[in-house]
Structures are given as C-alpha cells and as structure tokens.
Protein backbone atom coordinates (compact mmCIF):
# COMPACT_ATOMS: atom_id res chain seq x y z
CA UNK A 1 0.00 0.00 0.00
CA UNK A 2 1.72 3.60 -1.03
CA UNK A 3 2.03 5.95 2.14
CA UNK A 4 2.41 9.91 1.94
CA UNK A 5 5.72 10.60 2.02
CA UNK A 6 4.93 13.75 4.44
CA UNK A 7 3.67 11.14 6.94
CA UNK A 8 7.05 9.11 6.35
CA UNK A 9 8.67 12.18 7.03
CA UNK A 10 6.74 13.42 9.80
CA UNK A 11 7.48 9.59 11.48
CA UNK A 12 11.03 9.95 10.24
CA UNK A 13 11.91 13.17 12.01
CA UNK A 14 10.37 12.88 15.69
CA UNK A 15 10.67 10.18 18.25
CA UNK A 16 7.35 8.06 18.30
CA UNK A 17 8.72 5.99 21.87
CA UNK A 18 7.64 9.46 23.50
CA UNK A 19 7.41 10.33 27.16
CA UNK A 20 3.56 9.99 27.03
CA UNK A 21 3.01 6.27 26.22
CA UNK A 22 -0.83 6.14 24.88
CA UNK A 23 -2.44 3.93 22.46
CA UNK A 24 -4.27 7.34 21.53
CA UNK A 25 -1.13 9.31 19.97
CA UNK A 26 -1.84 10.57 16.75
CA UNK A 27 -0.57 8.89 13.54
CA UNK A 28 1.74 11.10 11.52
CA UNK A 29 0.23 13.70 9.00
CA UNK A 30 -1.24 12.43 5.77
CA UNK A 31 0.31 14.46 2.53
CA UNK A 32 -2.05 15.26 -0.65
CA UNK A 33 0.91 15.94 -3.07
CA UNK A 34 4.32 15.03 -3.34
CA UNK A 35 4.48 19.11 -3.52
CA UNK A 36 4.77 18.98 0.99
CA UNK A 37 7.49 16.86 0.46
CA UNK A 38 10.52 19.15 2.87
CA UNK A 39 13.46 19.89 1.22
CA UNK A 40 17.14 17.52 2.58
CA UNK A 41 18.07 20.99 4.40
CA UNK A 42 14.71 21.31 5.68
CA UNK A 43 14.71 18.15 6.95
CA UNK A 44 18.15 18.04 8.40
CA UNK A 45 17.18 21.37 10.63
CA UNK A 46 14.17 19.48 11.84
CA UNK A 47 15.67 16.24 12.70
CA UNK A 48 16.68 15.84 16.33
CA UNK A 49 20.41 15.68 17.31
CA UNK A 50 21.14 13.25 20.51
CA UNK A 51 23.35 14.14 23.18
CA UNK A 52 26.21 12.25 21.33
CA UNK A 53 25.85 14.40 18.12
CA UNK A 54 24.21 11.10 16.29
CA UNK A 55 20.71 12.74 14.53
CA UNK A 56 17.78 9.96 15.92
CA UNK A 57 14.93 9.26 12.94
CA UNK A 58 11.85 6.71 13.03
CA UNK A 59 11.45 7.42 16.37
CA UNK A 60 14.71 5.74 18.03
CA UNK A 61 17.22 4.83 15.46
CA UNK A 62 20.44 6.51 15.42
CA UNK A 63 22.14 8.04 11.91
CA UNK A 64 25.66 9.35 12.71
CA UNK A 65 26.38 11.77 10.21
CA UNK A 66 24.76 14.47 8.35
CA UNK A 67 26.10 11.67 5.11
CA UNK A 68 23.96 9.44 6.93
CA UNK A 69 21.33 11.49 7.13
CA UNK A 70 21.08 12.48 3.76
CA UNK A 71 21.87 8.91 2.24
CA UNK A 72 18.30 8.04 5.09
CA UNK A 73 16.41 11.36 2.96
CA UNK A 74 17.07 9.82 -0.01
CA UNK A 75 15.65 6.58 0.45
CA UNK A 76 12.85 7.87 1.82
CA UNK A 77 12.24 10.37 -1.28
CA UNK A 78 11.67 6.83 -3.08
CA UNK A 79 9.25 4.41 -3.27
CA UNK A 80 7.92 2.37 -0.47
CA UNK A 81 7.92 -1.44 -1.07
CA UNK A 82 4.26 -2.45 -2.47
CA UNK A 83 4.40 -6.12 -2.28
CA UNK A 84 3.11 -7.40 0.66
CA UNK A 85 5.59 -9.99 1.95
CA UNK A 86 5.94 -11.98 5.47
CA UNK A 87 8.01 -11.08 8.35
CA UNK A 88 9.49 -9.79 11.51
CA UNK A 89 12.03 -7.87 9.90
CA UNK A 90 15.47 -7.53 9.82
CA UNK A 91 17.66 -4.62 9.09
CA UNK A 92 19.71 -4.82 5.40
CA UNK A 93 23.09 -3.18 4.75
CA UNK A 94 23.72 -3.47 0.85
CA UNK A 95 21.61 -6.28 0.47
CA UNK A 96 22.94 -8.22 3.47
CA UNK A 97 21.07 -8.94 7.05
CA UNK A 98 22.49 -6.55 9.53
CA UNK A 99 23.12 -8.84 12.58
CA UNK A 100 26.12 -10.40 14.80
CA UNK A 101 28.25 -13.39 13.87
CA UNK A 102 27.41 -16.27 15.85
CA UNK A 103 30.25 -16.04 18.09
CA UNK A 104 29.87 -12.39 18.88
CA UNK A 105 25.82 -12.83 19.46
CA UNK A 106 26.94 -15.18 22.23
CA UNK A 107 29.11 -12.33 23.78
CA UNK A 108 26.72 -9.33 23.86
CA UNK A 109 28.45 -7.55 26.77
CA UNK A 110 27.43 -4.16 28.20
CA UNK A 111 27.72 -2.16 30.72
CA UNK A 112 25.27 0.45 32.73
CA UNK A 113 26.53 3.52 34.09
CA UNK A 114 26.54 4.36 37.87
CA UNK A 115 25.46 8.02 36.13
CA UNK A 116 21.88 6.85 36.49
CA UNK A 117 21.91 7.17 39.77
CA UNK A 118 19.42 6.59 42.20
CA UNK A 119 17.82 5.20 39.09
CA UNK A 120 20.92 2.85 38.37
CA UNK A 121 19.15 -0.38 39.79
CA UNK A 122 16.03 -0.04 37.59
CA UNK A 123 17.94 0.54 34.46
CA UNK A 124 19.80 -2.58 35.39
CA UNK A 125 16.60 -4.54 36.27
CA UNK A 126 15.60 -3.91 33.19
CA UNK A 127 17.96 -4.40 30.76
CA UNK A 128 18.24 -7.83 32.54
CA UNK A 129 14.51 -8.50 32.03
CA UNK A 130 14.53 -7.22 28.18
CA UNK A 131 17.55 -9.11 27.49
CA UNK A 132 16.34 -11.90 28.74
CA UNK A 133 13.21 -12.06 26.90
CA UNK A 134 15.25 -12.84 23.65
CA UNK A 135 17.14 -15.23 25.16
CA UNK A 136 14.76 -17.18 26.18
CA UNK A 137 13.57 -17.18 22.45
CA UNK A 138 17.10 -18.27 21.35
CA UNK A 139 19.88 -20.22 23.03
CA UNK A 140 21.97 -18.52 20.22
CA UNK A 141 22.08 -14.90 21.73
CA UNK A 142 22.98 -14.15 25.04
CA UNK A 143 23.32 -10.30 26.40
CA UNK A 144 26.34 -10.60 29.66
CA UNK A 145 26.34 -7.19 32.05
CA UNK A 146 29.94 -6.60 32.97
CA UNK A 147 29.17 -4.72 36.28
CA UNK A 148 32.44 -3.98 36.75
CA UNK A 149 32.92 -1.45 33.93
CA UNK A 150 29.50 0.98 35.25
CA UNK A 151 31.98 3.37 36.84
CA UNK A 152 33.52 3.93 33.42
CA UNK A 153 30.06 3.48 31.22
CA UNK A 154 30.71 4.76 27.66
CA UNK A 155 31.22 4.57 24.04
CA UNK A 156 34.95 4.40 24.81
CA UNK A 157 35.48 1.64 27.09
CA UNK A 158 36.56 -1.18 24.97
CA UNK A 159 35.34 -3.86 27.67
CA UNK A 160 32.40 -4.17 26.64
CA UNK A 161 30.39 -4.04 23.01
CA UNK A 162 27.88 -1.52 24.16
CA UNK A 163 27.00 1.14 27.05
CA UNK A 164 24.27 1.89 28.47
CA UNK A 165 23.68 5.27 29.32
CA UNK A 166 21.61 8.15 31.00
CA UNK A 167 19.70 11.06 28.42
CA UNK A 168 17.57 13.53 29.82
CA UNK A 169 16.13 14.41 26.21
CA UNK A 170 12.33 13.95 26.60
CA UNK A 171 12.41 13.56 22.90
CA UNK A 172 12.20 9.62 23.90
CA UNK A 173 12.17 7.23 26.37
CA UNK A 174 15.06 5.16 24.99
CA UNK A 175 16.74 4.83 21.85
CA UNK A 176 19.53 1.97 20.61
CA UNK A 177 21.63 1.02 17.72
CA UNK A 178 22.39 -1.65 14.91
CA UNK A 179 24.31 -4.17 14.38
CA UNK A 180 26.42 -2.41 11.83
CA UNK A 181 26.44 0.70 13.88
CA UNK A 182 30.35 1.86 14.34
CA UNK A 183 32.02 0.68 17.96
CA UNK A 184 32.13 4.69 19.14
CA UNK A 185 28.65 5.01 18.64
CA UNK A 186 26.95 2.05 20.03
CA UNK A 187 24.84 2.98 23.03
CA UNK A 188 21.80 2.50 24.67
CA UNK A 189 20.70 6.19 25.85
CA UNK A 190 17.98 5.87 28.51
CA UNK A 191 15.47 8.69 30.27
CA UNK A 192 15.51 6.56 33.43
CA UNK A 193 12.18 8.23 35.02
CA UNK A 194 10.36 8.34 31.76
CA UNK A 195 11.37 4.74 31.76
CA UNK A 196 9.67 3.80 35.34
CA UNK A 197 6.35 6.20 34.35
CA UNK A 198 5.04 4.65 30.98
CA UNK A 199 2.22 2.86 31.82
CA UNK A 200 1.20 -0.10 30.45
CA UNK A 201 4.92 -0.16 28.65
CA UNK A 202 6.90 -2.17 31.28
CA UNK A 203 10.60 -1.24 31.34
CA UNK A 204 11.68 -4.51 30.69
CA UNK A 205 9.15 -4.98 27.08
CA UNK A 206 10.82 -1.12 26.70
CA UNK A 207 14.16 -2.27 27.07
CA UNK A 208 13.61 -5.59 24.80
CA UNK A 209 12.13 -3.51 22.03
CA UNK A 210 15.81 -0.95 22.20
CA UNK A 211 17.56 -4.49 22.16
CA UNK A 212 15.85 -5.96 18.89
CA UNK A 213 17.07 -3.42 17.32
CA UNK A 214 20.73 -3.93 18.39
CA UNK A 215 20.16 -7.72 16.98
CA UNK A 216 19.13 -5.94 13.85
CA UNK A 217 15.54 -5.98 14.12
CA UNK A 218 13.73 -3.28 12.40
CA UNK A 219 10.13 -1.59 12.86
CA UNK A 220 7.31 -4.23 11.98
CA UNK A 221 5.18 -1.00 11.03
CA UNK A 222 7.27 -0.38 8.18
CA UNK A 223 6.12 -3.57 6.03
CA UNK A 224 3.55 -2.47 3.71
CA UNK A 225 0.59 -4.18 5.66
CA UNK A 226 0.59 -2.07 8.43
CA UNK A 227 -1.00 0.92 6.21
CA UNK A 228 1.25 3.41 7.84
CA UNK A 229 4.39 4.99 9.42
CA UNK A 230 6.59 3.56 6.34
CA UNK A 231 10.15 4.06 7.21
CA UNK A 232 12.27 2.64 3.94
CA UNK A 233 12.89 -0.58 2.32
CA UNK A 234 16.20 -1.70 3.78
CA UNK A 235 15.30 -4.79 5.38
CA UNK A 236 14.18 -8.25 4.80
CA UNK A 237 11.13 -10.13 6.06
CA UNK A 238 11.48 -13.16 8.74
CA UNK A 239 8.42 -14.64 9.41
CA UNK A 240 4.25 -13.82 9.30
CA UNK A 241 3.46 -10.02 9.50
CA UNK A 242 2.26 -9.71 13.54
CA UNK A 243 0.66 -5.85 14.09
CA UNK A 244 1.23 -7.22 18.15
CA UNK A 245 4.75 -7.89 17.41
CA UNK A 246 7.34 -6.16 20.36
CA UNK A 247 8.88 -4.15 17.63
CA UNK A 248 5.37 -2.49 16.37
CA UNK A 249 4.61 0.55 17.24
CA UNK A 250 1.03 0.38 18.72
CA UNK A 251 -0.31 4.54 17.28
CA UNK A 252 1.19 2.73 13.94
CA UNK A 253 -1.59 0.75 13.63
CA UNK A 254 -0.78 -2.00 15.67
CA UNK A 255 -2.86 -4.35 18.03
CA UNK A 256 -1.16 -4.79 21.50
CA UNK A 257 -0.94 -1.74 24.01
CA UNK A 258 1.92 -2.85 26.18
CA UNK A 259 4.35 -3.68 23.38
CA UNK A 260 4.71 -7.28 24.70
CA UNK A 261 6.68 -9.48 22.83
CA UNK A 262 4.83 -12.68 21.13
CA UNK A 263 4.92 -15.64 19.69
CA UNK A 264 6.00 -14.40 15.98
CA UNK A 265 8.40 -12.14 17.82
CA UNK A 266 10.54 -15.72 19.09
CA UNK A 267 10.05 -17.44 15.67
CA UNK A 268 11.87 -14.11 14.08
CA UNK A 269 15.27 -14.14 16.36
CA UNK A 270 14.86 -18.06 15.61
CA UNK A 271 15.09 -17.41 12.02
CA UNK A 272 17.77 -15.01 12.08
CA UNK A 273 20.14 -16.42 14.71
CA UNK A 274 18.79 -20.24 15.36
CA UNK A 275 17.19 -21.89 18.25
C-alpha cells in the first residue's frame, strides 16, 4: 500500500517511543501531493540531534552523520515497497542482514553507568529482564552485564560491546543502535524516570524492544501491511506479519498496548540467529 511521504517524514523526524506512552497518539500527517514533500536541508534542521551528536529518525534509530542522514532522505524520497511480503524484519546493509556473527551474538556484553543514579538499579533490572526475553527465544544470543565497567560506562570503554547510558532528552524514552552501527557510537541512551512512568509499557518490554534493534531488528510497522508509518525498504522479512509484534509501534496501527513481545516475535530471532 503507497504511504504519503509527508507522513514518512513526519514519522522519520520525531521520536514516536515518547514520554507519554498512549495507544491514543496521533498517527503522523497524511500528505495530498508530493508538492509537501521538505526539502534535505529542511529536513536536516528538523531532525533531532542526541546528546552524542548522532541525529535519531523513526522514532529511536540513530544516523551518525549528516552523510547518513542524507543517504536516510534519499531513500525515503523513493518508493515504499508495495508487495506485501511476510516477516518480523530484519535490518539490510547493501543487500545483506544486519546482525552479529554467531560467536559475537553469544558475547553481547554491556555495561550500565553508575550516572543513572538513584535510578541505576532499575535501568539494570531492566535491561536484565529485556535481554532476557530474547534469550529465552534463542539459546543462540545471550546479552552478559559486565558490572564492573558501570563506573567507566561509555562509548569508549573497549570492555564491553555496548553502554548503556543516562539522556535527559524527553524527545524519547530510549533509543539503541544496529548491528552495523560503528564501535564509538553504540549505546543505549535511557530517560531513566520516563522509563519507570510509561504505563502499560513495562521497562523490561521497553528495554527488549531498544535491544531488537541492536540484533538488527527493524520496525514491523514499516512492512507495507501495516498501512502506515513507512520508514524505507532496507530490510528483509522473517516470518508472518504480527501488528502485536514487540517491535510495532502500537499509534502505527498495531494491536497490543503494552508492546509485549509474542509468539511471531521468538520465531523471528529463531530465524535469524537459530534456536
């Protein structure tokens, strides 16, 4: 099914995982004409910038540089996919799944930093809980806190693959990374209260939707069958469509409220990394 491009954009350029979690949330604006289409500079002044400089579209996906950005414009300038295909979907990098070798999906290490807080035990708690979620699914990933690096919690340590960090943007409640996201720049940025006040969005589903996307999971909403909030065509589906999948955005015309992960969810990491 085509999609404005205005409501791609409109998707594309503020963070949907907002501080107010509400099935209610309106659905991006609907364009008439290509003619409301904004303009790459436009676009690029309206796009937010995260605390580490990295510019954050489709709601909580990082795109380091303004390159980035503009190679991200471009694809969504063109086309949305029309065939309707199956699939919890991964994320494509020229053609190829975006996800971890085998080895390394076994050794997802992270730390949290001791910068949360008083909040520092609930952004632990939860990472636990949303990691564990897809590891239950798959004896083929496995997500390892090394506590001992949350003093020194950032892009820079080299002890572990990824941080996980404090934000105080309200622009969302937490945002993640790729696969194929450069070593300085993957992070999991986290508004800790925002986190602990979303109602029917536990922190731990919260937490497990950020960390499908640093398997390499992308957006269910953008496959063609959701109707709405297309975000490009760089990915590849998995298994059935599922508008209740973890990794659906419910005001994108999805079914489940608290962003729960299901059944479809586990056969997609399955698929991708094995059982």
């Amino acid at each position: 099914m085509q999609r404005s491009r205005l409501g791609q954009f409109a998707l594309a350029s503020v963070a949907v995982l907002a501080t107010t979690m509400s099935t209610s949330m309106a659905t991006p604006a609907i364009a008439a004409t290509d003619s409301d289409i904004p303009s790459f500079s436009e676009f690029h002044s309206q796009t937010f910038k995260d605390v580490d400089q990295q510019y954050v579209v489709n709601g909580d996906e990082p795109v380091a540089t303004t390159g980035d950005l503009k190679t991200f414009y471009d694809s969504m300038v063109g086309s949305p996919k029309k065939t309707t295909e199956n699939g919890l979907v991964v994320n494509t990098v020229g053609g190829a799944d975006d996800k971890w070798s085998a080895s390394q999906a076994l050794d997802l290490t992270y730390c949290v930093s001791t910068k949360f807080g008083s909040q520092y035990t609930n952004v632990v708690n939860a990472m636990a809980a949303g990691a564990g979620q897809w590891e239950a699914a798959s004896s083929r990933v496995e997500f390892t806190h090394l506590s001992a690096n949350d003093s020194n919690c950032s892009v820079r340590n080299n002890a572990v693959l990824f941080s996980v960090e404090p934000t105080n943007t309200t622009q969302y409640i937490a945002r993640a990374f790729f696969p194929s996201t450069a070593d300085r720049q993957r992070n999991v940025l986290v508004n800790a209260g925002s986190l602990m006040n979303s109602g029917s969005w536990t922190p731990s589903n919260i937490m497990a939707h950020e960390l499908g996307h640093a398997l390499g999971f992308r957006h269910e909403h953008t496959r063609p069958e959701a109707g709405t909030c297309f975000e490009d065509n760089n990915w590849r589906p998995l298994t059935a469509y599922d508008s209740a999948s973890i990794m659906h955005y419910p005001q994108c015309n999805g079914s489940s409220d608290d962003l729960s992960m299901t059944a479809t969810d586990r056969q997609g990491i399955v698929a991708l990394y094995g059982a």
